[in-house]
N, C-alpha and C. Protein backbone atom coordinates (compact mmCIF):
# COMPACT_ATOMS: atom_id res chain seq x y z
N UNK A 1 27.59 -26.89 -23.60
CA UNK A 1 27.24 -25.48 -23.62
C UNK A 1 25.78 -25.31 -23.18
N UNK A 2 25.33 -24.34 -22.30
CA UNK A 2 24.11 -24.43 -21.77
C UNK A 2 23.07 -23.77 -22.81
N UNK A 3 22.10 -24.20 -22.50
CA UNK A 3 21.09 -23.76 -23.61
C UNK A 3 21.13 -22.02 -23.96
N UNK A 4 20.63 -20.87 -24.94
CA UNK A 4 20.56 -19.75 -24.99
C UNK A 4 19.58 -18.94 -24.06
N UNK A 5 19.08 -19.58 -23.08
CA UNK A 5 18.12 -19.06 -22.72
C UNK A 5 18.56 -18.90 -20.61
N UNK A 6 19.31 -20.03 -20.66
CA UNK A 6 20.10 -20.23 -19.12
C UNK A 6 20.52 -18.52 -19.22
N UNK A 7 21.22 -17.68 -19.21
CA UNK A 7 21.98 -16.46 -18.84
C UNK A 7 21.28 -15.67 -18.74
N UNK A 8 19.83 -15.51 -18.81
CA UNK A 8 18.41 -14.79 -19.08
C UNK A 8 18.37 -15.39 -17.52
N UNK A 9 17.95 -16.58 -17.44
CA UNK A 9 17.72 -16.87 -16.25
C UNK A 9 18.31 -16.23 -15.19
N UNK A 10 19.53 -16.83 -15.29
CA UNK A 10 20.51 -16.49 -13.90
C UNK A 10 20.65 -14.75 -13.83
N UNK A 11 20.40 -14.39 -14.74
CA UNK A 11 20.33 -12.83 -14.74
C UNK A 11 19.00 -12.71 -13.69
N UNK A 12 17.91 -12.94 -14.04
CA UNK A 12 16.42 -12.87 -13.50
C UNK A 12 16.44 -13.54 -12.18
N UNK A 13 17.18 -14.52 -11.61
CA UNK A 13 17.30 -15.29 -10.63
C UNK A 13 17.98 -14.11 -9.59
N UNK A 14 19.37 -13.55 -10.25
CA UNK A 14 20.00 -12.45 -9.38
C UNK A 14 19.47 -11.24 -9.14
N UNK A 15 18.66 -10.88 -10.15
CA UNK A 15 17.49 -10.10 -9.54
C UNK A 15 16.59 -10.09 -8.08
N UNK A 16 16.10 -11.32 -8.45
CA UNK A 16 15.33 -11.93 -7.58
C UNK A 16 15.53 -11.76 -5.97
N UNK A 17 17.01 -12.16 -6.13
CA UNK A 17 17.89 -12.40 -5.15
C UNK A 17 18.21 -11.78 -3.79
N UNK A 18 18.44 -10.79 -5.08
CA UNK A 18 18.84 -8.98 -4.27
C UNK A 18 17.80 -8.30 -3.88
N UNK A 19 16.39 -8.53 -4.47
CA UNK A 19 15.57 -7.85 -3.75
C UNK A 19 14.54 -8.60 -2.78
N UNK A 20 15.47 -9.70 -2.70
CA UNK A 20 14.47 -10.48 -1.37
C UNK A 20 14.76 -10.21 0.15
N UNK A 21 14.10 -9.96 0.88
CA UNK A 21 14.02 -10.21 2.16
C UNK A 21 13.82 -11.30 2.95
N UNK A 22 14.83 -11.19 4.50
CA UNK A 22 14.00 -12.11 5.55
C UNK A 22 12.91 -11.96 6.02
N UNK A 23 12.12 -12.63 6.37
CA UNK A 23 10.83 -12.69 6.77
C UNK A 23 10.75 -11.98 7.89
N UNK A 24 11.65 -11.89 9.10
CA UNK A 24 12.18 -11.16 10.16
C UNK A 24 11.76 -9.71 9.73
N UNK A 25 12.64 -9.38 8.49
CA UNK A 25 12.51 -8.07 8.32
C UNK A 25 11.64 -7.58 7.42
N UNK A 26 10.57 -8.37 7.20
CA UNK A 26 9.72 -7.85 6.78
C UNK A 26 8.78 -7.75 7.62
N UNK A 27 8.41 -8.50 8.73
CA UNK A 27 7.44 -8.42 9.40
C UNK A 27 7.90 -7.08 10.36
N UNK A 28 8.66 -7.15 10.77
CA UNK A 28 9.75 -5.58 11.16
C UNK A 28 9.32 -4.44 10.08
N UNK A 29 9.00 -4.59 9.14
CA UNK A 29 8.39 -3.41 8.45
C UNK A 29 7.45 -3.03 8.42
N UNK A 30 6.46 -4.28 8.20
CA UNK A 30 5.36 -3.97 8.18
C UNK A 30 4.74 -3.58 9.64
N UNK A 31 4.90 -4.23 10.68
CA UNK A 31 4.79 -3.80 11.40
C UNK A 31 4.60 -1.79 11.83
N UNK A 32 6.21 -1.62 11.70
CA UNK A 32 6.49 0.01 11.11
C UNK A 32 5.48 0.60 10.18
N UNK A 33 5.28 0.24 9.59
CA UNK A 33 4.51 0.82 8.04
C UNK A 33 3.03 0.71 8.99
N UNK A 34 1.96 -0.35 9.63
CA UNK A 34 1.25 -0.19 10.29
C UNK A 34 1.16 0.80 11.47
N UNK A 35 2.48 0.83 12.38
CA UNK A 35 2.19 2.13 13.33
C UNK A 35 1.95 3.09 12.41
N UNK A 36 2.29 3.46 11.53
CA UNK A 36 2.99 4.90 11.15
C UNK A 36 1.39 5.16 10.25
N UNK A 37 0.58 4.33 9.99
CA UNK A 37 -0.89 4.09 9.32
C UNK A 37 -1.53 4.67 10.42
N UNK A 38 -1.92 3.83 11.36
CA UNK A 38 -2.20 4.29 13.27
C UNK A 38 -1.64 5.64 13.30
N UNK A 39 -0.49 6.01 13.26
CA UNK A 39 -0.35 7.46 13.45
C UNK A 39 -1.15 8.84 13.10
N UNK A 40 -0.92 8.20 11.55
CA UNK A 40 -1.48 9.18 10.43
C UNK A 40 -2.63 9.01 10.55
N UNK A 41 -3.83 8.14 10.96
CA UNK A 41 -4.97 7.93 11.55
C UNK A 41 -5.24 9.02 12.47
N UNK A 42 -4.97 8.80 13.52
CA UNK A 42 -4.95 9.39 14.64
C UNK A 42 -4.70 11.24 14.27
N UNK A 43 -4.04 11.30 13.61
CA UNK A 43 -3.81 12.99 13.42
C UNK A 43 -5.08 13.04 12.55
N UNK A 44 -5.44 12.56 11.58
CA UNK A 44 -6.32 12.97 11.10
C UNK A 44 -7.72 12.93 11.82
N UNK A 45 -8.19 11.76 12.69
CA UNK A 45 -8.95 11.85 13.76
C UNK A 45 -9.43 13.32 14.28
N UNK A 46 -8.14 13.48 15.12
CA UNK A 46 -7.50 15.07 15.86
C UNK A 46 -7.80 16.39 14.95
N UNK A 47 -7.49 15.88 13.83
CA UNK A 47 -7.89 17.54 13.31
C UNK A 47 -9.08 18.06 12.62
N UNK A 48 -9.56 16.84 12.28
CA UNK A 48 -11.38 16.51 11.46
C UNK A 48 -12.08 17.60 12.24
N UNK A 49 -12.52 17.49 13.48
CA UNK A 49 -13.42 18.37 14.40
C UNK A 49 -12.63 19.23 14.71
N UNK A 50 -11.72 20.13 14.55
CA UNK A 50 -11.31 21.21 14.37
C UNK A 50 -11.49 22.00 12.62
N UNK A 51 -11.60 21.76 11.62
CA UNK A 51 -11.54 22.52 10.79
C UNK A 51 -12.99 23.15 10.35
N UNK A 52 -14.03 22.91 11.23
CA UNK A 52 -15.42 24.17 11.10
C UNK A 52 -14.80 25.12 11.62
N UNK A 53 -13.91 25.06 12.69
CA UNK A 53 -13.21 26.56 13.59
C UNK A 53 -12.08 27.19 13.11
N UNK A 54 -11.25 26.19 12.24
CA UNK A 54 -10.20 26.62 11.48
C UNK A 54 -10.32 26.48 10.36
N UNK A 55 -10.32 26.87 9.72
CA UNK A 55 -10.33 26.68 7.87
C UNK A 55 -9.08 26.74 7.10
N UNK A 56 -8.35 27.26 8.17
CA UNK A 56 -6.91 27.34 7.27
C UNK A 56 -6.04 26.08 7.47
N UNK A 57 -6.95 25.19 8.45
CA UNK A 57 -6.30 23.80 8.91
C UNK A 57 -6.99 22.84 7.40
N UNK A 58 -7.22 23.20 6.38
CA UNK A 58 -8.12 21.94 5.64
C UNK A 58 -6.84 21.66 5.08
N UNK A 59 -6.08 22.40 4.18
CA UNK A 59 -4.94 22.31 3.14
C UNK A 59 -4.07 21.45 4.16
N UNK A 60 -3.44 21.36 5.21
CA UNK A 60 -2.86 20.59 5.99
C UNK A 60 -3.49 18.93 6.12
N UNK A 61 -4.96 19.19 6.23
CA UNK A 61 -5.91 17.89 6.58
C UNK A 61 -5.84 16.69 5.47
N UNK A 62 -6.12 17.98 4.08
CA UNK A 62 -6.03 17.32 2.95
C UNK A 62 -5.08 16.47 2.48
N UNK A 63 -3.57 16.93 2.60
CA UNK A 63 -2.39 16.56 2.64
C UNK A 63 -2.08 15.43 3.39
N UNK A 64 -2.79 15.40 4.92
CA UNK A 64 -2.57 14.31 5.37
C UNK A 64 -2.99 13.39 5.35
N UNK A 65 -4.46 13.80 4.86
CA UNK A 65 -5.40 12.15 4.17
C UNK A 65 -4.69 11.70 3.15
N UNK A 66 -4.45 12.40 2.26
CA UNK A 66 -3.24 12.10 0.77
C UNK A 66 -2.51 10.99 1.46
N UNK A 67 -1.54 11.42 2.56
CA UNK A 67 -0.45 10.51 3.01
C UNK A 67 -0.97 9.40 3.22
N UNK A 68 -1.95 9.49 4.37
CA UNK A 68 -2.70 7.85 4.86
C UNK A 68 -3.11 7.26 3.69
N UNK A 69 -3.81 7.87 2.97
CA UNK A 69 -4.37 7.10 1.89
C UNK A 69 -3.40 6.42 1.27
N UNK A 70 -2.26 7.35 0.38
CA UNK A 70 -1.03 6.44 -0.89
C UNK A 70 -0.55 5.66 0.58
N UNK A 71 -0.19 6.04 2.08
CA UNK A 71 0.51 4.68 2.51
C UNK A 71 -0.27 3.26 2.03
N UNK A 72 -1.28 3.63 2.70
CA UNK A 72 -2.76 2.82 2.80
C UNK A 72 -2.85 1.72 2.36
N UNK A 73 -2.53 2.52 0.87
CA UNK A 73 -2.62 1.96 -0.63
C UNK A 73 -1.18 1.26 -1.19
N UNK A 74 -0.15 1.35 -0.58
CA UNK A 74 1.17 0.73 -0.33
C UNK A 74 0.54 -0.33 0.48
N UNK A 75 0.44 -0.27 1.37
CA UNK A 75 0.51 -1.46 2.34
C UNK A 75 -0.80 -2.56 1.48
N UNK A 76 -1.60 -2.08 1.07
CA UNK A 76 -2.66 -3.21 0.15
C UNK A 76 -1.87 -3.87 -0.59
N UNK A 77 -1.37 -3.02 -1.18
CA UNK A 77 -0.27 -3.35 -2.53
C UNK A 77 0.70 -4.69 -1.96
N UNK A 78 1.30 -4.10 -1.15
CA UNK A 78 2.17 -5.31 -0.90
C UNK A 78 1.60 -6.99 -0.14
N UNK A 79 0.29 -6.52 0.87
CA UNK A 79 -0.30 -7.67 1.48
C UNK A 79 -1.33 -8.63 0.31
N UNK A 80 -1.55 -7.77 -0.92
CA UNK A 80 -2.55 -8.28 -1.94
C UNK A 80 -2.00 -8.02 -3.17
N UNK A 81 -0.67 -8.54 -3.72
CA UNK A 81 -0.12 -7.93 -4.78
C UNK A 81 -1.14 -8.36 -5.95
N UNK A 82 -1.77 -9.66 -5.84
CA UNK A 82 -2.23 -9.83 -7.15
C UNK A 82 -3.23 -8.38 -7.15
N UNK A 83 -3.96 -8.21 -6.62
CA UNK A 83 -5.22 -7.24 -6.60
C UNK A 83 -4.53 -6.25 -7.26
N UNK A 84 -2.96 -5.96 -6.58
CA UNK A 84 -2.29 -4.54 -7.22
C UNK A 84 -2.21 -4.80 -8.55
N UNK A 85 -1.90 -5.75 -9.41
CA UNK A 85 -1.44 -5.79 -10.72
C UNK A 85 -2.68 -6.45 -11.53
N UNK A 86 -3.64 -6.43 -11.01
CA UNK A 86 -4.51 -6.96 -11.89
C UNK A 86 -5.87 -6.28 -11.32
N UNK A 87 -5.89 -5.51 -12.00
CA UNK A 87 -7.29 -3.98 -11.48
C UNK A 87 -8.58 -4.59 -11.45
N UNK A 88 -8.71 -5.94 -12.85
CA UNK A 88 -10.04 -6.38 -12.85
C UNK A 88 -10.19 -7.52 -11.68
N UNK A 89 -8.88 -8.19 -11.11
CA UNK A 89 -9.12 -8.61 -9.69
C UNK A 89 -9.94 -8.16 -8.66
N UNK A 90 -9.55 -6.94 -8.43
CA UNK A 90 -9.88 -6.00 -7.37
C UNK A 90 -11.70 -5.81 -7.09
N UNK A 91 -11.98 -5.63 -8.53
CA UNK A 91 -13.44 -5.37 -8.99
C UNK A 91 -14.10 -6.72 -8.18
N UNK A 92 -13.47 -7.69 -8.87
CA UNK A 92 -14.65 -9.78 -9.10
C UNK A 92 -14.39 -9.57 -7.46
N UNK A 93 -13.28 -9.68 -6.76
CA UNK A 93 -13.43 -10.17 -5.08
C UNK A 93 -14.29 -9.01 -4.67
N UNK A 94 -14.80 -7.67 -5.16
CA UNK A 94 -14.86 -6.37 -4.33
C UNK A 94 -16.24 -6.18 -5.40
N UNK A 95 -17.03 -6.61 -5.59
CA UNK A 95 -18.68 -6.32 -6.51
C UNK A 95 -19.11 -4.61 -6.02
N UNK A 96 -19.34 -3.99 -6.91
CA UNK A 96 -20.13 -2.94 -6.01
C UNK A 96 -21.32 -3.18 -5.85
N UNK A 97 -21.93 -2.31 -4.98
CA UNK A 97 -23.41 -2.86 -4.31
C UNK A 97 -24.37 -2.22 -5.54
N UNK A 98 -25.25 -2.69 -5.95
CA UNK A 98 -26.38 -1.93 -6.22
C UNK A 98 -27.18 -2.52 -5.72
N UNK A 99 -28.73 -1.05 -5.47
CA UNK A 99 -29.63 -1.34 -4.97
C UNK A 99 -30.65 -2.17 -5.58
N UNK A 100 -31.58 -3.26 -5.12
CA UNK A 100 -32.18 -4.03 -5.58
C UNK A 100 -33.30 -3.77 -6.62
N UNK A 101 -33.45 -4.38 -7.99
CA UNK A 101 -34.81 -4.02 -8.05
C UNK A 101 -35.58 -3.87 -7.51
């Protein structure tokens, strides 16, 4: 009889399983997920020096930095997971600057 703890496993293993990918298709994503960064770049580029002339273009601008940014912040997430799950990571590799005595 297998130990009490094997069916935990194979449970956690089939997990595993199902949410793995080929490498194929991940680089196929990311890829995607990078244009679509480049995109959302680019519009925001485009509309920056337009909103002294338009003002009713900011609420649109805003929205779209939102997007770039949470993608942004997806795509970190997944290329640097430890950093994602461990906040005080992020800090030790990333020091903020202060100015010198």
């Amino acid at each position: 009889m297998p130990p009490a703890w094997k069916p935990n496993c194979w449970c956690l293993d089939k997990m595993t399983n199902i949410t793995a990918i080929a490498q194929a298709d991940f680089d196929t994503i990311l890829v995607s997920e990078l244009r679509m960064l480049r995109e959302g770049e680019q519009r925001l580029k485009h509309l920056y020096p337009q909103l002294p002339k338009k003002p009713y273009l900011r609420d649109f601008f805003l929205s779209e930095l939102s997007a770039v940014k949470q993608r942004a912040d997806r795509l970190h997430a997944v290329l640097n997971p430890y950093e994602a799950f461990e906040p005080m990571a992020a800090e030790l590799s990333n020091p903020p600057l202060r100015p010198a005595a």
